[in-house]
Protein backbone atom coordinates (compact mmCIF):
# COMPACT_ATOMS: atom_id res chain seq x y z
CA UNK A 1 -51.14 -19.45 -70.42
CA UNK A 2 -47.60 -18.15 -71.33
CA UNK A 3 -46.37 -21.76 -72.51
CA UNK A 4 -49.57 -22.46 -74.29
CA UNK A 5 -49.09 -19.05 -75.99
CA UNK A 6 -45.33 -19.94 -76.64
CA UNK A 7 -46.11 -23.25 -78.12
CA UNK A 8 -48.51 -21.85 -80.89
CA UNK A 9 -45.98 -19.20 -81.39
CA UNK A 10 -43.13 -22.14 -81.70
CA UNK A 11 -45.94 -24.25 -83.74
CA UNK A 12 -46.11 -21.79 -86.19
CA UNK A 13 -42.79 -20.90 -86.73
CA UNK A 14 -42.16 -25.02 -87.39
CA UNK A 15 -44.77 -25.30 -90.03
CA UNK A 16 -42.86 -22.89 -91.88
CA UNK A 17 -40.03 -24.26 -91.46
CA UNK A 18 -41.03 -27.66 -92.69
CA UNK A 19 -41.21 -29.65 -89.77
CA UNK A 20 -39.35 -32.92 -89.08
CA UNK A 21 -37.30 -33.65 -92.24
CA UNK A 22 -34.06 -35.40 -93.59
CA UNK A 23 -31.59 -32.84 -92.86
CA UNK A 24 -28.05 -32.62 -92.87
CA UNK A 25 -25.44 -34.98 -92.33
CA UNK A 26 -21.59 -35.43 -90.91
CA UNK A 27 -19.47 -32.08 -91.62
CA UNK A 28 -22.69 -30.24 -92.68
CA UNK A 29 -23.14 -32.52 -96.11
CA UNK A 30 -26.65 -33.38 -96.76
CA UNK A 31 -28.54 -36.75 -95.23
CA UNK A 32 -27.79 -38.61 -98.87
CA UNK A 33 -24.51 -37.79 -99.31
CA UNK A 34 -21.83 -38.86 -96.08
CA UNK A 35 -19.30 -40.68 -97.23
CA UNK A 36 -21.39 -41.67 -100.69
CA UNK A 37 -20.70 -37.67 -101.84
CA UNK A 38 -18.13 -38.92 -104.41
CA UNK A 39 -21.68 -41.09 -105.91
CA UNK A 40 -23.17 -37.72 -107.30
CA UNK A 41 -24.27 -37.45 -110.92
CA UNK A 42 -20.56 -36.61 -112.76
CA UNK A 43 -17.51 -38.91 -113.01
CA UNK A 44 -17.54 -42.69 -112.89
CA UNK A 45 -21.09 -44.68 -112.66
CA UNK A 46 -19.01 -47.16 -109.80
CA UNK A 47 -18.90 -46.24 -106.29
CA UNK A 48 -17.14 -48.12 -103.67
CA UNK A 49 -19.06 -49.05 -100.66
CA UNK A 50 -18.17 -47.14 -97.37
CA UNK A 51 -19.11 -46.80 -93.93
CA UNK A 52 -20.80 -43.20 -93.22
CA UNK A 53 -23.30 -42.00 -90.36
CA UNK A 54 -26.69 -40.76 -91.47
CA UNK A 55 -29.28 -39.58 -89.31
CA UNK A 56 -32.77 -37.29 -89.37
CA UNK A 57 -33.37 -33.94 -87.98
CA UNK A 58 -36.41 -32.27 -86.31
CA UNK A 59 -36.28 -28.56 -86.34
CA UNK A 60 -37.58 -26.16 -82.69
CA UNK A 61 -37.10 -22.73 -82.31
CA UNK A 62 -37.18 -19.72 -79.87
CA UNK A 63 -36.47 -16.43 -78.78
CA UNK A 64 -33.04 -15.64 -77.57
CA UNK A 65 -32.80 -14.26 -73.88
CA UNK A 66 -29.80 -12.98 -72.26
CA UNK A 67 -27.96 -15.15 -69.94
CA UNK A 68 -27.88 -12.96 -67.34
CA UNK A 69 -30.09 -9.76 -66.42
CA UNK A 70 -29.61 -8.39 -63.40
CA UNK A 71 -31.72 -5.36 -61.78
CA UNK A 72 -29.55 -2.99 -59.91
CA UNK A 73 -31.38 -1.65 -56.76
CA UNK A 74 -31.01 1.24 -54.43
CA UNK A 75 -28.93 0.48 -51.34
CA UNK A 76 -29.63 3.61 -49.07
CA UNK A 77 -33.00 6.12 -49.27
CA UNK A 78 -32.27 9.81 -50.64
CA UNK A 79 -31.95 11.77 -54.32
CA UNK A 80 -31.24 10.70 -57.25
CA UNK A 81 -27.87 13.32 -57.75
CA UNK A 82 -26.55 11.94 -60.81
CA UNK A 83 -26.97 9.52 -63.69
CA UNK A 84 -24.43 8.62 -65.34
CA UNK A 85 -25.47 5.60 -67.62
CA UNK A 86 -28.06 5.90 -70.66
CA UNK A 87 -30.30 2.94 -72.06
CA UNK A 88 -28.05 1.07 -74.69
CA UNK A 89 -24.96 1.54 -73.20
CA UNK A 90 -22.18 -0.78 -72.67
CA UNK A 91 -20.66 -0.78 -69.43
CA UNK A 92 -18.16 -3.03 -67.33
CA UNK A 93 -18.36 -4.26 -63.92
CA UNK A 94 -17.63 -1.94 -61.36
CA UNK A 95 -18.66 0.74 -63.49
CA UNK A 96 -20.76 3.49 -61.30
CA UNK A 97 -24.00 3.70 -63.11
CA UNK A 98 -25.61 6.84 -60.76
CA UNK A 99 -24.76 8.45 -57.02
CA UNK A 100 -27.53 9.02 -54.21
CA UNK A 101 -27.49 11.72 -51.68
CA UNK A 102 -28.81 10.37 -48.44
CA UNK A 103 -31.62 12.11 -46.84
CA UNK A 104 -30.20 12.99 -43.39
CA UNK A 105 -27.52 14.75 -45.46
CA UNK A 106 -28.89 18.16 -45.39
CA UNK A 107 -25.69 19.76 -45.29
CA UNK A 108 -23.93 17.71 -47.68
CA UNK A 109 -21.39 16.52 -45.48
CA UNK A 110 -21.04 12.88 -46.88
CA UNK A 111 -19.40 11.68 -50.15
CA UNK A 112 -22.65 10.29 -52.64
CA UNK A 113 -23.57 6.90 -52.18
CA UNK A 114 -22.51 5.11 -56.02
CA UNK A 115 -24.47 2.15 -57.63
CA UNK A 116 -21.77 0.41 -59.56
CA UNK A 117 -22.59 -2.46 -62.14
CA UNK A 118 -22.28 -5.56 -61.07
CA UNK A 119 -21.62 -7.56 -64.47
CA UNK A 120 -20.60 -5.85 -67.66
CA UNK A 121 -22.91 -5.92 -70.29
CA UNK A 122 -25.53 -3.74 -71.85
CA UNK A 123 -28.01 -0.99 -69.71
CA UNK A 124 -31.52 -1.95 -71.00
CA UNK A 125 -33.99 0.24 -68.38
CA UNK A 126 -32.80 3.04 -66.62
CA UNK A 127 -35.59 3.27 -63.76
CA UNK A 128 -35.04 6.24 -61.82
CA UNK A 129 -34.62 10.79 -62.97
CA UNK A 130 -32.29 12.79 -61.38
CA UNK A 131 -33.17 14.66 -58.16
CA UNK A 132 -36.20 12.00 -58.07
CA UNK A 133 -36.05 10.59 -54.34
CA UNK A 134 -35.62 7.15 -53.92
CA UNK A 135 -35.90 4.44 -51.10
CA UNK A 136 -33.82 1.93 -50.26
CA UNK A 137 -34.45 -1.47 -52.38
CA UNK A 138 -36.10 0.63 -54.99
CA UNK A 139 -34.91 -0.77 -58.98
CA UNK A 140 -32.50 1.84 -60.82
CA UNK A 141 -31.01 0.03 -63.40
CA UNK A 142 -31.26 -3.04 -65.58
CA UNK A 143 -28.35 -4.55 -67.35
CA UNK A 144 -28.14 -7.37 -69.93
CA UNK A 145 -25.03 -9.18 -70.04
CA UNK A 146 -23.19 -9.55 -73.27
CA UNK A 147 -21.49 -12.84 -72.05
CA UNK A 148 -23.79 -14.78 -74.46
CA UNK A 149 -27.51 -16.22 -74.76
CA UNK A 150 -30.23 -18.39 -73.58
CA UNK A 151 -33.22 -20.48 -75.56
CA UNK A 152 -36.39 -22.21 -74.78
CA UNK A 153 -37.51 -24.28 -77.03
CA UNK A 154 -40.22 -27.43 -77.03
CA UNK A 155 -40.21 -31.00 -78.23
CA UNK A 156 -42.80 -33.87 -78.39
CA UNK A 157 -42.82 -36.92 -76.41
CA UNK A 158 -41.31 -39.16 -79.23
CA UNK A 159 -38.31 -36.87 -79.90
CA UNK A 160 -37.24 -35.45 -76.42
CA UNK A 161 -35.05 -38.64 -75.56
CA UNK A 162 -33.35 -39.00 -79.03
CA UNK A 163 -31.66 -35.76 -79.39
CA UNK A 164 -28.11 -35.72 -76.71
CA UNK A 165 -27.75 -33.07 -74.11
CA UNK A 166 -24.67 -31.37 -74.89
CA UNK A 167 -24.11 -31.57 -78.76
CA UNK A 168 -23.64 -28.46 -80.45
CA UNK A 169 -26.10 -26.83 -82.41
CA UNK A 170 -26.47 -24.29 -85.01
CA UNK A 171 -29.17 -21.74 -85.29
CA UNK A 172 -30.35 -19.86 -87.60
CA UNK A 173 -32.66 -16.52 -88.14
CA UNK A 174 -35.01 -15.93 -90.37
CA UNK A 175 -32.24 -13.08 -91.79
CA UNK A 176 -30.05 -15.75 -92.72
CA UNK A 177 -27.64 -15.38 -89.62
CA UNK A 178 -26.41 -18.00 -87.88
CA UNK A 179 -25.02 -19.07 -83.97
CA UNK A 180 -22.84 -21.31 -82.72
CA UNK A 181 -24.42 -23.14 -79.12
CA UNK A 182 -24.91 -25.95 -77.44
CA UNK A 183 -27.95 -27.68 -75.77
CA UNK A 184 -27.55 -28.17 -71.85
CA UNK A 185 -30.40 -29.54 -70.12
CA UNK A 186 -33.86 -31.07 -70.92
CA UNK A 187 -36.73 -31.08 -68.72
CA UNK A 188 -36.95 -34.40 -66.90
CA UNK A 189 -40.57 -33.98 -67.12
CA UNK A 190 -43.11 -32.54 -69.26
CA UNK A 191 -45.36 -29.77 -69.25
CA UNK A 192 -48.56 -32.03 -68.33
CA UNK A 193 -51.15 -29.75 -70.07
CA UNK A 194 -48.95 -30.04 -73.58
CA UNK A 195 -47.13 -33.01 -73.34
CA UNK A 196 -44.22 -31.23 -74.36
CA UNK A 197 -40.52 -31.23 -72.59
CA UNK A 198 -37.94 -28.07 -72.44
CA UNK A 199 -34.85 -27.89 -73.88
CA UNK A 200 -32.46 -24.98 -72.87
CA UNK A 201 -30.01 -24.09 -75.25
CA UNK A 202 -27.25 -21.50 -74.64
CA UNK A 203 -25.38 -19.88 -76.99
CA UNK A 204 -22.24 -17.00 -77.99
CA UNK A 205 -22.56 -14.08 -77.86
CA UNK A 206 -22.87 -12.51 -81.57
CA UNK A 207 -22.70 -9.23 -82.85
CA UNK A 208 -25.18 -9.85 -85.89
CA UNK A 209 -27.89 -11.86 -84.12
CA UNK A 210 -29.88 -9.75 -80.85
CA UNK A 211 -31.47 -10.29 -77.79
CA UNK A 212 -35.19 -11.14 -78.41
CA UNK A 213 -34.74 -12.50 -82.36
CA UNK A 214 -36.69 -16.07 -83.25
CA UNK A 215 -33.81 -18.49 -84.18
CA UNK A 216 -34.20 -22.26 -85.09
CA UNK A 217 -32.56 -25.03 -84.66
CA UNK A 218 -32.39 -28.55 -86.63
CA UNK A 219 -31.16 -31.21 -83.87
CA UNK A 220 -30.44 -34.60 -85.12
CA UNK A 221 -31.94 -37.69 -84.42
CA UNK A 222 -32.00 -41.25 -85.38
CA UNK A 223 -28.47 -41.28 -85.99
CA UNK A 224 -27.24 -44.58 -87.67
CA UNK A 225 -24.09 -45.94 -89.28
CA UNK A 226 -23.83 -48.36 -91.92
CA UNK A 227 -22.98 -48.95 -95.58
CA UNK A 228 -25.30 -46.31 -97.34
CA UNK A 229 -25.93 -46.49 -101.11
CA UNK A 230 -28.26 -44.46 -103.70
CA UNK A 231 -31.82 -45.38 -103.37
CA UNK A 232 -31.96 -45.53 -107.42
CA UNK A 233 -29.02 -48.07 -107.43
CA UNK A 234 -31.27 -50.83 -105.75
CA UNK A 235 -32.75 -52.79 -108.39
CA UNK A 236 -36.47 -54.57 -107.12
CA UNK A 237 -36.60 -58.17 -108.83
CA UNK A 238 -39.37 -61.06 -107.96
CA UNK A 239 -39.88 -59.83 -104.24
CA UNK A 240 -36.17 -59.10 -103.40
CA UNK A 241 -33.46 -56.26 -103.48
CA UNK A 242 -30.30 -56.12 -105.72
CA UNK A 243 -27.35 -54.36 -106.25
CA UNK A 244 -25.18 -54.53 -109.20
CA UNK A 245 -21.81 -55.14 -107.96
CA UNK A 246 -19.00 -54.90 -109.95
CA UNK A 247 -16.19 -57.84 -109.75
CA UNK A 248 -12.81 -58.18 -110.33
CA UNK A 249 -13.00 -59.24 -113.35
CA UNK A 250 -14.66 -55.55 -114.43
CA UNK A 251 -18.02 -57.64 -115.05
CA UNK A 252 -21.59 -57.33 -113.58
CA UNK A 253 -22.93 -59.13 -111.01
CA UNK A 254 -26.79 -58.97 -109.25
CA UNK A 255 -25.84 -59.00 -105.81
CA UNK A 256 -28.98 -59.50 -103.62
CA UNK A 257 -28.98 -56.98 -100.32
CA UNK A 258 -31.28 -56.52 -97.17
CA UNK A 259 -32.83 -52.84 -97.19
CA UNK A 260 -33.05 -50.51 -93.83
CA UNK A 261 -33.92 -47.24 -93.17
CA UNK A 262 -34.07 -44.32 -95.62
CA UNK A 263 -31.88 -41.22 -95.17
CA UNK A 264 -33.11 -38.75 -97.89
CA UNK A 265 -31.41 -39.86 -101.07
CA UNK A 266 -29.70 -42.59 -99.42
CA UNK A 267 -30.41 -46.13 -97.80
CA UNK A 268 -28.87 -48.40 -95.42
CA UNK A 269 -27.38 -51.64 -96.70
CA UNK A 270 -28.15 -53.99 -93.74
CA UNK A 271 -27.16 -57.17 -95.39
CA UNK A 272 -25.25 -58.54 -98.88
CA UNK A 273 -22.76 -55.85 -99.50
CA UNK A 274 -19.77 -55.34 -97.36
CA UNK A 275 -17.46 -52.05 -97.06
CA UNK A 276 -14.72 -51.43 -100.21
CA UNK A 277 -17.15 -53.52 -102.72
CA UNK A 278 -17.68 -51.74 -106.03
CA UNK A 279 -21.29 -50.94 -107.43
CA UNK A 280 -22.87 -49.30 -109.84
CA UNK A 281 -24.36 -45.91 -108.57
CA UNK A 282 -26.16 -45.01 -111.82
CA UNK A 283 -27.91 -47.86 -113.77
CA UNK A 284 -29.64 -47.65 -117.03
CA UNK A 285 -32.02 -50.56 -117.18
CA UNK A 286 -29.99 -52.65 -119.84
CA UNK A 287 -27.56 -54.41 -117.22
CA UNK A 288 -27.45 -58.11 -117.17
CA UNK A 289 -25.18 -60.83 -115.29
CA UNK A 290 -21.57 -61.06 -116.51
CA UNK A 291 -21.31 -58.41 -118.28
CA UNK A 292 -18.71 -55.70 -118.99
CA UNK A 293 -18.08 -52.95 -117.37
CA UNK A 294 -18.23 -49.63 -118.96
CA UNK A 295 -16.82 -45.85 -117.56
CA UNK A 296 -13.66 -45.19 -115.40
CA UNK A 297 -12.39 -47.17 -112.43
CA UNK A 298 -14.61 -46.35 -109.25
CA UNK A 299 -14.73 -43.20 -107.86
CA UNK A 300 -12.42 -42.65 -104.45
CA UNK A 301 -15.64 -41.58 -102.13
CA UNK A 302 -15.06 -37.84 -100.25
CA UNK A 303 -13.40 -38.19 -96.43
């Protein structure tokens, strides 16, 4: 019942986030762009033909969790004689977070008994009052560790085994914030009654993003590298696909090419054009074979 209820909550949260999309490519430029960003609307209409990596994104999210929690228990039966820690409070390790008075010591003869932190990190639940009595094994304290994060999120069948345990991922809140992380494991199985596989993600620790908030992630997929080009530079003539290349000679030639996959604004040259060839990136209907050139000398496309 708790995954079915986290998968709605995760299904939800998707939908609004536009689901599987084109997303961004190499050094955070847009799928479309690669090494084809010097190909935008301004400067020369010729781009030179160069090898970039494209690729698709599908977006999951989650709740952040802490990476560690750890619930400090009593180690000896008697009173609670002093807390010394409040909810919200940062501690460190070895920090003494309350002292118990044994039971049998009725005459006070022995030192307190301390409960000390064992990681450093943040109190969340303080469990037990002063002078309350206590038994041994009984849960005082709870503490959060501030070492960094952990994520569950959920992916489909057809995804799970094209996204790479270990890349680094980005996420993002619905604030605006984002968090550096990585994803570490993958379920080798899948939850039978959704069909859907775990990914764990863990991430810094961040002083604007908290425990608890819903952060998504866009993980990559399809990735693919080839000689990309403007969709609106391919030219469709009796059944085939052209590009106008430009020659030597500063003249126009009608260059046939083999289409792939699209990539947003862009799409993969599988055949006819090979990598430093000039083209025209912005046509305007009236070219024809052999002749001249117009505009600057080809743009240098963006490392």
């Amino acid at each position: 019942m708790r995954k079915a209820a986290i998968v709605l909550m995760i299904i939800s949260a998707l939908c609004l986030a536009a689901g599987v999309s084109a997303q961004q490519g190499p050094g955070g430029r847009p799928a479309g762009g690669g090494d084809n960003d010097a190909q935008g609307a301004g400067g020369s209409p010729i781009a030179v033909a160069q090898m970039s990596e494209q690729y698709h994104s599908i977006t999951v999210g989650g709740r952040l969790e802490p990476q560690s929690r750890i619930v400090h228990k009593i180690s000896t039966g008697g009173y609670v004689q002093a807390v010394l820690v409040r909810e919200g409070q940062l501690v460190e390790a070895g920090q003494e977070l309350l002292s118990i008075r044994r039971k049998d010591d009725v005459m006070e003869l022995y030192k307190p008994v301390p409960l000390v932190a064992r990681i450093s990190g943040r109190v969340s639940e303080v469990l037990v009052q002063l002078e309350a009595e206590v038994s041994s094994g009984d849960s005082a304290v709870v503490i959060l560790g501030t070492e960094g994060y952990l994520l569950e999120a959920y992916v489909s069948d057809k995804d799970a085994f094209r996204i790479d345990v270990g890349q680094a991922v980005i996420g993002r809140t619905a604030g605006g914030s984002s968090i550096t992380g990585f994803l570490r494991s993958r379920s080798p199985e899948p939850d039978y009654s959704t069909g859907l596989f775990e990914l764990n993600f863990q991430f810094s620790n961040s002083q604007r993003i908290g425990i608890g908030e819903f952060v998504l992630i866009d993980l990559p997929i399809d990735r693919v590298r080839g000689l990309f080009v403007p969709r609106d530079a391919v030219v469709r003539r009796y059944g085939s696909y052209y590009l106008w290349t430009v020659a030597e000679s500063q003249v126009l030639e009608a260059r046939q090419v083999t289409l792939g996959a699209l990539f947003g604004d862009l799409v993969l040259i599988r055949g006819g054009l090979e990598p430093g060839q000039r083209y025209l990136r912005r046509l305007t209907g009236r070219e024809r074979e052999g002749a001249p050139v117009a505009g600057a000398p080809a743009d240098t496309p963006a490392r």
